[in-house]
N, C-alpha and C. Protein backbone atom coordinates (compact mmCIF):
# COMPACT_ATOMS: atom_id res chain seq x y z
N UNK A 1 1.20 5.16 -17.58
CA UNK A 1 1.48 6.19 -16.61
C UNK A 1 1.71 7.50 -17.35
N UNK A 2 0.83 8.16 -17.94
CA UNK A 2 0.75 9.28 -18.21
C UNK A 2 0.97 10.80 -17.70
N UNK A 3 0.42 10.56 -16.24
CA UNK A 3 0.71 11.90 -15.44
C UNK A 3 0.96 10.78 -14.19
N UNK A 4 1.65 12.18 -13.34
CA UNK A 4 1.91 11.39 -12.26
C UNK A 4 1.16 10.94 -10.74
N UNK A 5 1.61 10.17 -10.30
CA UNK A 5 0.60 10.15 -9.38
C UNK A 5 1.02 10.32 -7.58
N UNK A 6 0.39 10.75 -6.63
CA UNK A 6 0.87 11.07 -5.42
C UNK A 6 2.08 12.78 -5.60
N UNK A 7 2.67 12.66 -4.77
CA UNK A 7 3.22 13.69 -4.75
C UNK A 7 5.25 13.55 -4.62
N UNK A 8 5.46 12.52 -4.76
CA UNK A 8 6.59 12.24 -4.43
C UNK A 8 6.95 11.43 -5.73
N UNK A 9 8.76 11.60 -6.09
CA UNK A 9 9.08 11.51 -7.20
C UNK A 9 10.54 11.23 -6.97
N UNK A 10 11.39 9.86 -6.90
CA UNK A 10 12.48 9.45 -6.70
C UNK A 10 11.81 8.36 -5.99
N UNK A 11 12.99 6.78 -5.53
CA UNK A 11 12.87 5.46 -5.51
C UNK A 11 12.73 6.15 -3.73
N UNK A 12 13.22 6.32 -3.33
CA UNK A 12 12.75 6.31 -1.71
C UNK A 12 11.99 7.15 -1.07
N UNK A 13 11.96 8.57 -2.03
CA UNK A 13 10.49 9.13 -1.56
C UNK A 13 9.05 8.14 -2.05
N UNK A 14 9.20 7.58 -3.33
CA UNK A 14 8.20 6.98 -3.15
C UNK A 14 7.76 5.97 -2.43
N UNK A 15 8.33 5.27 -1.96
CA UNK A 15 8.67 4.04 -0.63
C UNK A 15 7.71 5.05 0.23
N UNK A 16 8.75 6.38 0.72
CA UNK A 16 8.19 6.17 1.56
C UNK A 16 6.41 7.17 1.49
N UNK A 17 6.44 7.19 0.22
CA UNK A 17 4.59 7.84 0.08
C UNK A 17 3.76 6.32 0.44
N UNK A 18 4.31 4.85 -0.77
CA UNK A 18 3.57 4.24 -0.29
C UNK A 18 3.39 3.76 1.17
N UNK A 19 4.41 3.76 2.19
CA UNK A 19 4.37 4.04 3.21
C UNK A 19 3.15 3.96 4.22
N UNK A 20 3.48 5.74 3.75
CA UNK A 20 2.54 6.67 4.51
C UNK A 20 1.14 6.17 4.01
N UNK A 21 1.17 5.83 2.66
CA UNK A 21 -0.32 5.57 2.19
C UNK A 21 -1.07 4.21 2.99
N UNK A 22 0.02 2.95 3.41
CA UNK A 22 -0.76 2.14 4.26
C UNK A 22 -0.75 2.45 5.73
N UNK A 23 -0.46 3.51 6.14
CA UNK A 23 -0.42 4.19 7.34
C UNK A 23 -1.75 5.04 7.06
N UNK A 24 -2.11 4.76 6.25
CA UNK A 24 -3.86 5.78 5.65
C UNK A 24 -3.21 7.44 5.91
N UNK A 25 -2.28 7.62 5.40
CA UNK A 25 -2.14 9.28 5.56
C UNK A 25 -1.09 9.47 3.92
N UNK A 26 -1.71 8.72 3.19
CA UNK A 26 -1.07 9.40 1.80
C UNK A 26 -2.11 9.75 0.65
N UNK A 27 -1.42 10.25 -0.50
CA UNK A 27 -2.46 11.21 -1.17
C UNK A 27 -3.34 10.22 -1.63
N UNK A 28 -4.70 11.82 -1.87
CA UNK A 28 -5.66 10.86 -2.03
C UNK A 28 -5.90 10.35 -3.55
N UNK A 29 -5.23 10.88 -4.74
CA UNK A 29 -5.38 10.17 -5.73
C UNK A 29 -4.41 8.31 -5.45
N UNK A 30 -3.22 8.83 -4.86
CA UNK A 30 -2.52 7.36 -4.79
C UNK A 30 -3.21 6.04 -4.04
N UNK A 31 -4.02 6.83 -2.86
CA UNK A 31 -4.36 5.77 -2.23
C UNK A 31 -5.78 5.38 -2.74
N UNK A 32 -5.98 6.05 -3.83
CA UNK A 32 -7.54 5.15 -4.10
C UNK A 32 -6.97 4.54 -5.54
N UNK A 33 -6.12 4.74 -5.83
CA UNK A 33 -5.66 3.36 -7.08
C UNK A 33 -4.81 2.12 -6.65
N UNK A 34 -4.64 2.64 -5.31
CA UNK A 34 -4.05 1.22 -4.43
C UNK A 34 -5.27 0.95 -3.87
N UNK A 35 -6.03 0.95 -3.31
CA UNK A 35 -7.11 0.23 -3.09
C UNK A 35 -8.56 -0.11 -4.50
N UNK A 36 -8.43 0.85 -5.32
CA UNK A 36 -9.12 0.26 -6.64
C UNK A 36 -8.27 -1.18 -6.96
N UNK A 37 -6.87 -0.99 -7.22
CA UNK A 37 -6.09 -1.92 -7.87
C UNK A 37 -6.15 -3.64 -6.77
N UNK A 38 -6.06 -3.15 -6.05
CA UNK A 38 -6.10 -4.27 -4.84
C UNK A 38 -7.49 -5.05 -4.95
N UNK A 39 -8.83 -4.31 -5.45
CA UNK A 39 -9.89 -4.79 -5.40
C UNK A 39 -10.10 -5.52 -6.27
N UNK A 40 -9.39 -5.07 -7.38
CA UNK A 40 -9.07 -6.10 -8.49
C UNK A 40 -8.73 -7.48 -8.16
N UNK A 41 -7.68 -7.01 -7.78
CA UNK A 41 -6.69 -8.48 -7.41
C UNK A 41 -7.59 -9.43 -6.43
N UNK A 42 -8.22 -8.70 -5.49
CA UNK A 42 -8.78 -9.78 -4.45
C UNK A 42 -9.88 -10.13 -4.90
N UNK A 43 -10.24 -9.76 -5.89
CA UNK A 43 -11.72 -10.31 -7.23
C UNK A 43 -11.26 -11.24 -8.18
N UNK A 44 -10.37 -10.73 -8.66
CA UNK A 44 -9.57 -12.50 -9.68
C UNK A 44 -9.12 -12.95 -8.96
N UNK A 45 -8.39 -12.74 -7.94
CA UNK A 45 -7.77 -13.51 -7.02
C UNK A 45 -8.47 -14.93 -6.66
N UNK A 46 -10.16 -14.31 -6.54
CA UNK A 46 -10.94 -15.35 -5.83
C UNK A 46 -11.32 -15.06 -4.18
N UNK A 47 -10.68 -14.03 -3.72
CA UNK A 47 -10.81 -13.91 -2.22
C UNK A 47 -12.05 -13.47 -2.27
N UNK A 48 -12.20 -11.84 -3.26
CA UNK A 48 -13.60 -11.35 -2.98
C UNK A 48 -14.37 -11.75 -3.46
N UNK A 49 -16.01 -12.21 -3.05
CA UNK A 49 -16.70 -12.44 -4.16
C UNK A 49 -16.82 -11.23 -5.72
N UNK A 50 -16.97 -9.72 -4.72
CA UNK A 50 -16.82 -8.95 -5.72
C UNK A 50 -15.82 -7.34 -5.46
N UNK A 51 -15.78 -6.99 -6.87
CA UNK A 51 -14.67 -6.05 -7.00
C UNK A 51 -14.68 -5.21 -5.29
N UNK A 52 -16.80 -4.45 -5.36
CA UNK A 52 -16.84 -3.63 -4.42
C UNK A 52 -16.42 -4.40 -2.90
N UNK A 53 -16.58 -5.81 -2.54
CA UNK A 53 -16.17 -5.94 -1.56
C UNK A 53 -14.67 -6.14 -1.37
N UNK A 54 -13.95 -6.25 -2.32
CA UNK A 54 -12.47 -6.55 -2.21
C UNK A 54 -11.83 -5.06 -1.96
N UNK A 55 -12.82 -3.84 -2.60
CA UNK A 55 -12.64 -2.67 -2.32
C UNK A 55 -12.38 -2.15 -0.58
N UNK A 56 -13.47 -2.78 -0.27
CA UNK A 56 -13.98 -2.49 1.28
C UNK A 56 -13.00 -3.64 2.16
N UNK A 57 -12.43 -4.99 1.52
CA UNK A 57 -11.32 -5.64 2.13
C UNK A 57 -10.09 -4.76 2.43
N UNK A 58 -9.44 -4.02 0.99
CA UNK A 58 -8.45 -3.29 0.96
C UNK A 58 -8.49 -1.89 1.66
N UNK A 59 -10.13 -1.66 1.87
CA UNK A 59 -10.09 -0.25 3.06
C UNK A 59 -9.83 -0.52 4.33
N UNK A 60 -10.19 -1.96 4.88
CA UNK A 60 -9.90 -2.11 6.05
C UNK A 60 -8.73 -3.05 6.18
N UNK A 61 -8.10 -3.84 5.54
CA UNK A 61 -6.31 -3.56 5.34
C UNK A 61 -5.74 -2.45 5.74
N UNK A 62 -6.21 -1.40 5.33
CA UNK A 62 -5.07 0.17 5.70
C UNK A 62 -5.56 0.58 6.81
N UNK A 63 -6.64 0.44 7.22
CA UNK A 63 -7.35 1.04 8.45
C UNK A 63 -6.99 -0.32 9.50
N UNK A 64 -6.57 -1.02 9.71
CA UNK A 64 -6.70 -2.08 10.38
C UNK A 64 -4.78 -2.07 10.90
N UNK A 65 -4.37 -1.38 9.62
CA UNK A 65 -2.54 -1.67 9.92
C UNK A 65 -2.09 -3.40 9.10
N UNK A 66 -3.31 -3.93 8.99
CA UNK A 66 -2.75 -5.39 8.13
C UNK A 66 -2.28 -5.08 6.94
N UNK A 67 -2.09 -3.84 5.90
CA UNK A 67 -1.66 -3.78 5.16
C UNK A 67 -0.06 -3.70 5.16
N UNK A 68 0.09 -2.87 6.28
CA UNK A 68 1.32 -2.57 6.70
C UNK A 68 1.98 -3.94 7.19
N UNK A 69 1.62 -4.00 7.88
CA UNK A 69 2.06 -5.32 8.74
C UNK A 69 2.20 -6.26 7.85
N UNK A 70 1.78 -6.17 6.56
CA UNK A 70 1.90 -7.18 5.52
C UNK A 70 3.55 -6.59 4.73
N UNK A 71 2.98 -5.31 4.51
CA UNK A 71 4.75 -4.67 4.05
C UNK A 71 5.80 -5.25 4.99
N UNK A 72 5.39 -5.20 6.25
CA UNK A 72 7.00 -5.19 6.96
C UNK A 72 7.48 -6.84 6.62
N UNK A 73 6.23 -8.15 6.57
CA UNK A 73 6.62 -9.14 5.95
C UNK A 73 7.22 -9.37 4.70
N UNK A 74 7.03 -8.53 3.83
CA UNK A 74 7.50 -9.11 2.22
C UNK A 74 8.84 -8.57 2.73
N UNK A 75 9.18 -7.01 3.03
CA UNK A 75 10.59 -6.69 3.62
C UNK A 75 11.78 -7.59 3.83
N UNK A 76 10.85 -7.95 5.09
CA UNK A 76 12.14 -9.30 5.70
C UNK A 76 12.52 -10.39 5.24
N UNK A 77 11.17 -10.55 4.45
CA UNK A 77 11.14 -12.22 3.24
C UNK A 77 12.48 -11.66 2.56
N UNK A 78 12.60 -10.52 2.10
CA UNK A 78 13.42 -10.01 0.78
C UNK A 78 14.70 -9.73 1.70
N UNK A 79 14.86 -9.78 2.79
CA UNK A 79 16.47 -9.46 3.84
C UNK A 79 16.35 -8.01 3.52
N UNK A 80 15.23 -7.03 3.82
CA UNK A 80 15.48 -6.23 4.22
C UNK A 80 14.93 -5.85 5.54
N UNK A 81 15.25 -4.70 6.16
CA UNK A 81 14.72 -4.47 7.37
C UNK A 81 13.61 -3.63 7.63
N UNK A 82 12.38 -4.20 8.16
CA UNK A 82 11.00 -3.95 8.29
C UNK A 82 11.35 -2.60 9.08
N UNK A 83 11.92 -2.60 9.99
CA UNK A 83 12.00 -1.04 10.87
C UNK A 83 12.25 0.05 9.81
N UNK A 84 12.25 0.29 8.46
CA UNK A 84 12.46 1.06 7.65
C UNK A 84 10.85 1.62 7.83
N UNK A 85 9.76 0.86 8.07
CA UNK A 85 8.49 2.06 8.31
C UNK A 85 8.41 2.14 9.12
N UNK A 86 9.16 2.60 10.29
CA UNK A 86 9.08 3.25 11.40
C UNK A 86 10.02 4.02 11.28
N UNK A 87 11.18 4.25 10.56
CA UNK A 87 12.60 5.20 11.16
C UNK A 87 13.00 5.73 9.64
N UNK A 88 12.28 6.53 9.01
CA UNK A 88 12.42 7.07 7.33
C UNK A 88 14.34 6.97 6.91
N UNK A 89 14.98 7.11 7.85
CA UNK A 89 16.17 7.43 7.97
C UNK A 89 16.86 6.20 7.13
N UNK A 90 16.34 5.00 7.70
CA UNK A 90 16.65 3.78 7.23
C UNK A 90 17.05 3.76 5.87
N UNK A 91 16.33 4.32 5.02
CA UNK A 91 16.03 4.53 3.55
C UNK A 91 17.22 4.39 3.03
């Protein structure tokens, strides 16, 4: 991590950039190394056959809201409360 990335800088602004980023409204350097990085994963993973389609999995994850909807699960797994991406306040 050399330079930085997105625009936000502290533990709960960045929460809530990544956020906004599976809400498809965060920056655009952050949200294309979360979906590069994701394409990865769903390529070793085994899900995608390949990088570019795990690419196009993870575009329609954020466009679809399943990405999110996947955040508010790990949340609650962890006892915290998923309404934190809906109400920033939560934070």
């Amino acid at each position: 991590m050399d330079q930085p990335l997105g625009k936000a800088v502290g533990n709960s602004l960045e929460v809530f950039e990544a956020i906004e980023t599976l809400k498809g409204r965060g920056p655009e350097d952050f949200t294309e190394l979360v979906k590069g990085l994701a394409s990865v994963m769903l390529y070793l993973g085994g899900v995608a056959e390949t990088e570019k389609y795990g690419y196009e999995m993870a575009e329609h994850a954020i466009e679809s809201g399943a990405a999110l909807e996947k955040m508010k699960e790990w949340i609650e797994a962890q006892g915290g409360n998923p309404a934190v991406v809906d109400d920033y306040s939560l934070l």
